[in-house]
PDB file of N, CA and C in Angstrom:
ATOM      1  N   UNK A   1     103.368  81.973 114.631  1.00  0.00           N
ATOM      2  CA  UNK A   1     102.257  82.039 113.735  1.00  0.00           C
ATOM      3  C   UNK A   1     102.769  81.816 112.326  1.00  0.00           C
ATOM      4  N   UNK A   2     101.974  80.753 111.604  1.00  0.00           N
ATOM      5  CA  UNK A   2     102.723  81.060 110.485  1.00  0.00           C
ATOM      6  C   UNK A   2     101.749  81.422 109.209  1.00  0.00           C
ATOM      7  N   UNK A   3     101.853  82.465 108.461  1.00  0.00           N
ATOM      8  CA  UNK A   3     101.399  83.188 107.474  1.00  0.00           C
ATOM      9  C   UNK A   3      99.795  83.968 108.366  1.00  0.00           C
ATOM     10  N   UNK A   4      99.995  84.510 109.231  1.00  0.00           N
ATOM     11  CA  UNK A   4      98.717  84.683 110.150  1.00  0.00           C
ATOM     12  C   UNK A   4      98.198  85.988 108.944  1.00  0.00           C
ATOM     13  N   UNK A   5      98.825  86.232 108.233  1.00  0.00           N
ATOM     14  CA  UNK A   5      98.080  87.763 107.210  1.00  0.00           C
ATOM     15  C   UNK A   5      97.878  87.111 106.268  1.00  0.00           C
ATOM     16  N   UNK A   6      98.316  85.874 105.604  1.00  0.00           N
ATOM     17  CA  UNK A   6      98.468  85.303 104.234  1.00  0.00           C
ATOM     18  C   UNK A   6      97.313  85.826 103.381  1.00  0.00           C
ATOM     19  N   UNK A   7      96.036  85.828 104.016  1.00  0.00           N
ATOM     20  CA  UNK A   7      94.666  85.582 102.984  1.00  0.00           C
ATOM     21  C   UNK A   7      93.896  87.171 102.982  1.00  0.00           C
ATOM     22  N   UNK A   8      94.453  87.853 103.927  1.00  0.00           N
ATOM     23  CA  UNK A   8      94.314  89.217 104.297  1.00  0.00           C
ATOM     24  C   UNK A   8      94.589  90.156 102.658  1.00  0.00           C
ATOM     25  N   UNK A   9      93.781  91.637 102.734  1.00  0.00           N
ATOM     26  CA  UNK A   9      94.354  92.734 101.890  1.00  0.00           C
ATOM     27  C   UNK A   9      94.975  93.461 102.637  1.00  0.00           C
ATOM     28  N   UNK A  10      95.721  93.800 102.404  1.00  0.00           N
ATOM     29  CA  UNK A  10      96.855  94.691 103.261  1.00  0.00           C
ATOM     30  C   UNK A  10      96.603  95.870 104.395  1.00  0.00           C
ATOM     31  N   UNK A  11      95.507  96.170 104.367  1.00  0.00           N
ATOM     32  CA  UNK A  11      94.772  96.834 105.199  1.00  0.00           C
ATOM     33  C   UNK A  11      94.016  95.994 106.272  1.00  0.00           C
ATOM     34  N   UNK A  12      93.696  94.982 106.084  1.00  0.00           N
ATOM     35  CA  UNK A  12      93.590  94.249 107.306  1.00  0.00           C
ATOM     36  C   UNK A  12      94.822  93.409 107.977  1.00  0.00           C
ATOM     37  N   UNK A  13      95.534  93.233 106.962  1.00  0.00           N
ATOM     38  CA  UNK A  13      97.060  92.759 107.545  1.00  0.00           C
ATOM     39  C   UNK A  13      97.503  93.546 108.749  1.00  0.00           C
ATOM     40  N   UNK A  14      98.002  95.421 107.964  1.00  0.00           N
ATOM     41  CA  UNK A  14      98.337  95.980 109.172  1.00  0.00           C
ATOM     42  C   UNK A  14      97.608  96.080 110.723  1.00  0.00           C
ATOM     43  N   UNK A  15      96.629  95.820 110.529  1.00  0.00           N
ATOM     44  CA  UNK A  15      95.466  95.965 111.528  1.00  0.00           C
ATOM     45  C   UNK A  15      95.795  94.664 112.449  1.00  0.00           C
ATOM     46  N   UNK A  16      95.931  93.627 111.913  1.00  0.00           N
ATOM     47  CA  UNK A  16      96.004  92.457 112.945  1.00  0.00           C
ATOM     48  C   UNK A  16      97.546  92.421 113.118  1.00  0.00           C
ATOM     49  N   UNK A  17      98.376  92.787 112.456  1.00  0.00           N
ATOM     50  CA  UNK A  17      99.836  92.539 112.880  1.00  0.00           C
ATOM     51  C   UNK A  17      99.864  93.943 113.963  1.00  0.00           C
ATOM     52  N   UNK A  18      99.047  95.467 113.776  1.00  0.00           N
ATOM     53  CA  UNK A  18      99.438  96.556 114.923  1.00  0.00           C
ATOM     54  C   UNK A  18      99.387  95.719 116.387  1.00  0.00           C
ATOM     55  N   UNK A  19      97.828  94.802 116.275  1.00  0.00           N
ATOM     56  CA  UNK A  19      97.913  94.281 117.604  1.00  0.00           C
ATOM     57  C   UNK A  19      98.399  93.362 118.056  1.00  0.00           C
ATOM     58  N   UNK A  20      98.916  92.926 117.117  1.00  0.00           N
ATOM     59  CA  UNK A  20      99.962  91.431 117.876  1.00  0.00           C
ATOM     60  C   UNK A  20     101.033  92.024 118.185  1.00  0.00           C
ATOM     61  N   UNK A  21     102.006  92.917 117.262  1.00  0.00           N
ATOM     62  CA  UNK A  21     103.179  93.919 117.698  1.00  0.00           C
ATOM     63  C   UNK A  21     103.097  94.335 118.939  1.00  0.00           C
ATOM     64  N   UNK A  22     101.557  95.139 119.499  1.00  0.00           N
ATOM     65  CA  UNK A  22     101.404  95.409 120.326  1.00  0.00           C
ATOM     66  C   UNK A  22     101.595  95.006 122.115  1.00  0.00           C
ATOM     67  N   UNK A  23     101.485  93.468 121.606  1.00  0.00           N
ATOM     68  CA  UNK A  23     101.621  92.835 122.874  1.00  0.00           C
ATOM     69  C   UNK A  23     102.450  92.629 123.608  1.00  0.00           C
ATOM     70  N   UNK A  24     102.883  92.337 124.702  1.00  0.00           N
ATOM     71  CA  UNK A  24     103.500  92.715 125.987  1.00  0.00           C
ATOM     72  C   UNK A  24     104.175  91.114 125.715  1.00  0.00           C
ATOM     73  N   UNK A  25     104.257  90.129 124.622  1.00  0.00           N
ATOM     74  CA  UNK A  25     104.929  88.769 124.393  1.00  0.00           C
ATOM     75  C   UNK A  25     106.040  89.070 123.648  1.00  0.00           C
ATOM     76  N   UNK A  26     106.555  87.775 123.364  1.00  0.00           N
ATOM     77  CA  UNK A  26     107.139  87.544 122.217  1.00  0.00           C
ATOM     78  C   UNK A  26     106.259  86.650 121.235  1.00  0.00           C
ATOM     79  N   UNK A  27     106.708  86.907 119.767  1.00  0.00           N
ATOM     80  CA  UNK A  27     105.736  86.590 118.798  1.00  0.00           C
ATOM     81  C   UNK A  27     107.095  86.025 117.861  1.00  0.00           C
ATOM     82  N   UNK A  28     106.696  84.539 117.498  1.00  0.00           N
ATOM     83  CA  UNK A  28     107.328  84.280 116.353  1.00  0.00           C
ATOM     84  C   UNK A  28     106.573  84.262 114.917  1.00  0.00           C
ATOM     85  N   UNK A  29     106.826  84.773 113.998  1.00  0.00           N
ATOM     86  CA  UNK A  29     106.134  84.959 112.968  1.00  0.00           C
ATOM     87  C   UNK A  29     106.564  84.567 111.606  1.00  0.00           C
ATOM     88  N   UNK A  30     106.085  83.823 110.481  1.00  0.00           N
ATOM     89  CA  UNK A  30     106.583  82.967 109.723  1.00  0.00           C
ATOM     90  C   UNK A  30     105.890  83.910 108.867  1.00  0.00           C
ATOM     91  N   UNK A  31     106.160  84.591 107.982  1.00  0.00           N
ATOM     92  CA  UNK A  31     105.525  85.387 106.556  1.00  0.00           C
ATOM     93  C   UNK A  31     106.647  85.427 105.266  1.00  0.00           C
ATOM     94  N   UNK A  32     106.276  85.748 104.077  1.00  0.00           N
ATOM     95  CA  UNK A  32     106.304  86.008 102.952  1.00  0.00           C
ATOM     96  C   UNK A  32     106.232  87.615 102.407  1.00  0.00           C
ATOM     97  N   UNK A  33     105.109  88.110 102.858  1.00  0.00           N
ATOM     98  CA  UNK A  33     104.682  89.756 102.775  1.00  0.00           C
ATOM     99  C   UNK A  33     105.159  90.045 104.257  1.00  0.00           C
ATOM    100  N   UNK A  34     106.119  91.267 103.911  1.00  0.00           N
ATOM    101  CA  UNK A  34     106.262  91.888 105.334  1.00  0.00           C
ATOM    102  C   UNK A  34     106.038  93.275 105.003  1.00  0.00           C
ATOM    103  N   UNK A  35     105.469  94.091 106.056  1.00  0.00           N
ATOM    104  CA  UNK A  35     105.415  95.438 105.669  1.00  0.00           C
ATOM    105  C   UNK A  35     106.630  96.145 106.655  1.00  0.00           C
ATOM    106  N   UNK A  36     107.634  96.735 105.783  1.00  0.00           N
ATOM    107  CA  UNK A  36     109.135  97.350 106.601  1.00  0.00           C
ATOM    108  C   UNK A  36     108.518  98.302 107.241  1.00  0.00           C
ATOM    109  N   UNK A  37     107.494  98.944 107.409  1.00  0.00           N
ATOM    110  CA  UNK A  37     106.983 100.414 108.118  1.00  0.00           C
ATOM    111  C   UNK A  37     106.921  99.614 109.186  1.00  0.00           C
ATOM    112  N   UNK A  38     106.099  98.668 109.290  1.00  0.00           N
ATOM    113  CA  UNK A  38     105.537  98.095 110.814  1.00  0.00           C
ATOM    114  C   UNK A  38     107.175  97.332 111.325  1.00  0.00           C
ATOM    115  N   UNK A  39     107.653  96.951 110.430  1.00  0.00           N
ATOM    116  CA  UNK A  39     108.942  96.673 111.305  1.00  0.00           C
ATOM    117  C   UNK A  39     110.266  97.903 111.932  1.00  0.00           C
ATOM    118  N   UNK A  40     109.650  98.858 111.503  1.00  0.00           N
ATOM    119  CA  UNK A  40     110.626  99.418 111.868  1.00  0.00           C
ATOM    120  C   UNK A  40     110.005 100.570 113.096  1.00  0.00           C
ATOM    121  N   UNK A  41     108.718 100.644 112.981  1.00  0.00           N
ATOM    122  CA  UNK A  41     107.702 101.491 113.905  1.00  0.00           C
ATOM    123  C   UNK A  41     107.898 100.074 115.202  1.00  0.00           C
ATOM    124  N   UNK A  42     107.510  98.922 115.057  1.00  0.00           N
ATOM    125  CA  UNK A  42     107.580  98.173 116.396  1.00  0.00           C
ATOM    126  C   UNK A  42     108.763  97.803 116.983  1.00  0.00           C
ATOM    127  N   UNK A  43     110.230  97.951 115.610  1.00  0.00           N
ATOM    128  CA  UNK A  43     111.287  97.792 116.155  1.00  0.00           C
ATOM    129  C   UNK A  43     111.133  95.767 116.128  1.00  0.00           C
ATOM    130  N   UNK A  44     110.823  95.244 114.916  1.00  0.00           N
ATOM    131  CA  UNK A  44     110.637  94.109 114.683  1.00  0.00           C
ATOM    132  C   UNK A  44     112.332  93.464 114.454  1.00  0.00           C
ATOM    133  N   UNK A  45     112.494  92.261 115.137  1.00  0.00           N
ATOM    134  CA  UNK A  45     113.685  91.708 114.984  1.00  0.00           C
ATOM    135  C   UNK A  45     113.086  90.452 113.839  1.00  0.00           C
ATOM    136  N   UNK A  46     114.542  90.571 112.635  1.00  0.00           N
ATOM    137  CA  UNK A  46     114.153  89.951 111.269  1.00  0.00           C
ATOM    138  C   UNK A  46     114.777  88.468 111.961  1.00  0.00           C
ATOM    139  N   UNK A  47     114.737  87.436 111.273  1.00  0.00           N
ATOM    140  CA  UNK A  47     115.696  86.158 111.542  1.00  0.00           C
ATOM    141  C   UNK A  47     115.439  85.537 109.695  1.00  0.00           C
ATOM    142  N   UNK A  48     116.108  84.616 109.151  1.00  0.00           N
ATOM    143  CA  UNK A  48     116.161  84.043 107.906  1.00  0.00           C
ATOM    144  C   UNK A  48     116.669  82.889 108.531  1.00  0.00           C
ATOM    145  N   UNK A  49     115.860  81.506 108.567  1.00  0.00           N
ATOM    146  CA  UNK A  49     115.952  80.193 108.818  1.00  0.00           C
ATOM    147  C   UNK A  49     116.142  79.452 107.536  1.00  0.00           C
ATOM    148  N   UNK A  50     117.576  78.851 107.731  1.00  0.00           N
ATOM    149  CA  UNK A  50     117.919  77.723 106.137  1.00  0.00           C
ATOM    150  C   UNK A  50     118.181  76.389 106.899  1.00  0.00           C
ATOM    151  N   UNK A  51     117.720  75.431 106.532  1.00  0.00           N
ATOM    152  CA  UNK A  51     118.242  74.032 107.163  1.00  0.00           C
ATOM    153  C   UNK A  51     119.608  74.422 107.689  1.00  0.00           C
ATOM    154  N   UNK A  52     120.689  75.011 107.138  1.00  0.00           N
ATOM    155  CA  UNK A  52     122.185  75.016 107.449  1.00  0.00           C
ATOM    156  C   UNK A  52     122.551  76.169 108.977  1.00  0.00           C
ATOM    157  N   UNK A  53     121.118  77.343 108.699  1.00  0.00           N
ATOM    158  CA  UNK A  53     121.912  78.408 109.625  1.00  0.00           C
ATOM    159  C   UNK A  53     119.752  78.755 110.286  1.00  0.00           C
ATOM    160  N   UNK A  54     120.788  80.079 111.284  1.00  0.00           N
ATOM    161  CA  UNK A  54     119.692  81.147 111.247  1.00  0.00           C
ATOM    162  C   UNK A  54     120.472  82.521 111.211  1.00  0.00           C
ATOM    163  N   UNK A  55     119.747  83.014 111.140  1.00  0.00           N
ATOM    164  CA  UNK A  55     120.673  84.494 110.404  1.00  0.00           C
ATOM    165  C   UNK A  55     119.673  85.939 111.335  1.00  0.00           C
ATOM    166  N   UNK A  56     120.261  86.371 111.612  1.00  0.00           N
ATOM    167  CA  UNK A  56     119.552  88.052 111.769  1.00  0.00           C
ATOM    168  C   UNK A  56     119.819  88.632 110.658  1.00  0.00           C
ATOM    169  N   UNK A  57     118.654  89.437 110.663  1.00  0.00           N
ATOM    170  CA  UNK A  57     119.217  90.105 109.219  1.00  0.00           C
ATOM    171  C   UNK A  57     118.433  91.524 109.786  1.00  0.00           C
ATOM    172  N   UNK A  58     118.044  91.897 110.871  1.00  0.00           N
ATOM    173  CA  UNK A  58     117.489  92.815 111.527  1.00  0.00           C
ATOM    174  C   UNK A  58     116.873  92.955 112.316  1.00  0.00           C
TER     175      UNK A  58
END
Protein backbone atom coordinates (compact mmCIF):
# COMPACT_ATOMS: atom_id res chain seq x y z
CA UNK A 1 0.00 0.00 0.00
CA UNK A 2 1.45 3.06 -0.56
CA UNK A 3 0.61 6.17 1.66
CA UNK A 4 -2.88 4.24 2.47
CA UNK A 5 -3.23 7.04 5.72
CA UNK A 6 -1.69 9.95 3.66
CA UNK A 7 -5.03 12.17 3.53
CA UNK A 8 -6.31 10.77 6.92
CA UNK A 9 -6.23 12.86 10.63
CA UNK A 10 -4.52 10.74 12.77
CA UNK A 11 -7.36 9.31 14.39
CA UNK A 12 -8.60 7.77 11.45
CA UNK A 13 -5.12 6.69 10.46
CA UNK A 14 -4.85 4.58 13.64
CA UNK A 15 -8.19 3.10 12.97
CA UNK A 16 -7.47 1.81 9.45
CA UNK A 17 -3.82 0.82 10.08
CA UNK A 18 -5.39 -1.28 13.76
CA UNK A 19 -7.16 -3.30 11.03
CA UNK A 20 -4.80 -3.94 8.49
CA UNK A 21 -2.11 -4.80 11.41
CA UNK A 22 -4.72 -6.93 12.35
CA UNK A 23 -4.75 -9.28 9.58
CA UNK A 24 -3.74 -12.77 9.41
CA UNK A 25 -1.32 -11.38 5.89
CA UNK A 26 1.55 -9.81 5.23
CA UNK A 27 1.25 -6.09 4.45
CA UNK A 28 3.78 -4.03 2.66
CA UNK A 29 3.41 -0.50 3.51
CA UNK A 30 5.00 2.62 1.95
CA UNK A 31 4.41 5.80 4.51
CA UNK A 32 5.98 9.01 5.61
CA UNK A 33 3.87 9.39 9.08
CA UNK A 34 4.36 6.37 11.14
CA UNK A 35 2.88 6.05 14.48
CA UNK A 36 5.86 4.03 16.79
CA UNK A 37 2.92 2.97 19.35
CA UNK A 38 1.23 0.91 16.58
CA UNK A 39 4.58 -0.39 15.61
CA UNK A 40 5.58 -1.56 18.49
CA UNK A 41 1.93 -2.85 19.90
CA UNK A 42 1.72 -5.01 16.36
CA UNK A 43 5.37 -5.76 16.54
CA UNK A 44 5.74 -3.94 12.98
CA UNK A 45 8.96 -4.91 11.02
CA UNK A 46 10.65 -1.35 9.74
CA UNK A 47 12.68 -1.80 6.20
CA UNK A 48 14.41 1.70 4.56
CA UNK A 49 14.61 1.12 0.65
CA UNK A 50 17.58 3.31 -1.23
CA UNK A 51 18.24 2.47 -4.92
CA UNK A 52 21.75 1.06 -3.42
CA UNK A 53 20.37 -1.16 -0.35
CA UNK A 54 17.39 -2.29 1.86
CA UNK A 55 17.98 -1.95 5.39
CA UNK A 56 15.98 -3.18 8.59
CA UNK A 57 15.98 -0.77 10.83
CA UNK A 58 13.29 -2.69 13.01
Amino acid sequence: MDEVTSKLDSENAVKIRNILYSLPVTILEVAHNIDYQQVEQFKVKQFELTKDSLKIIS
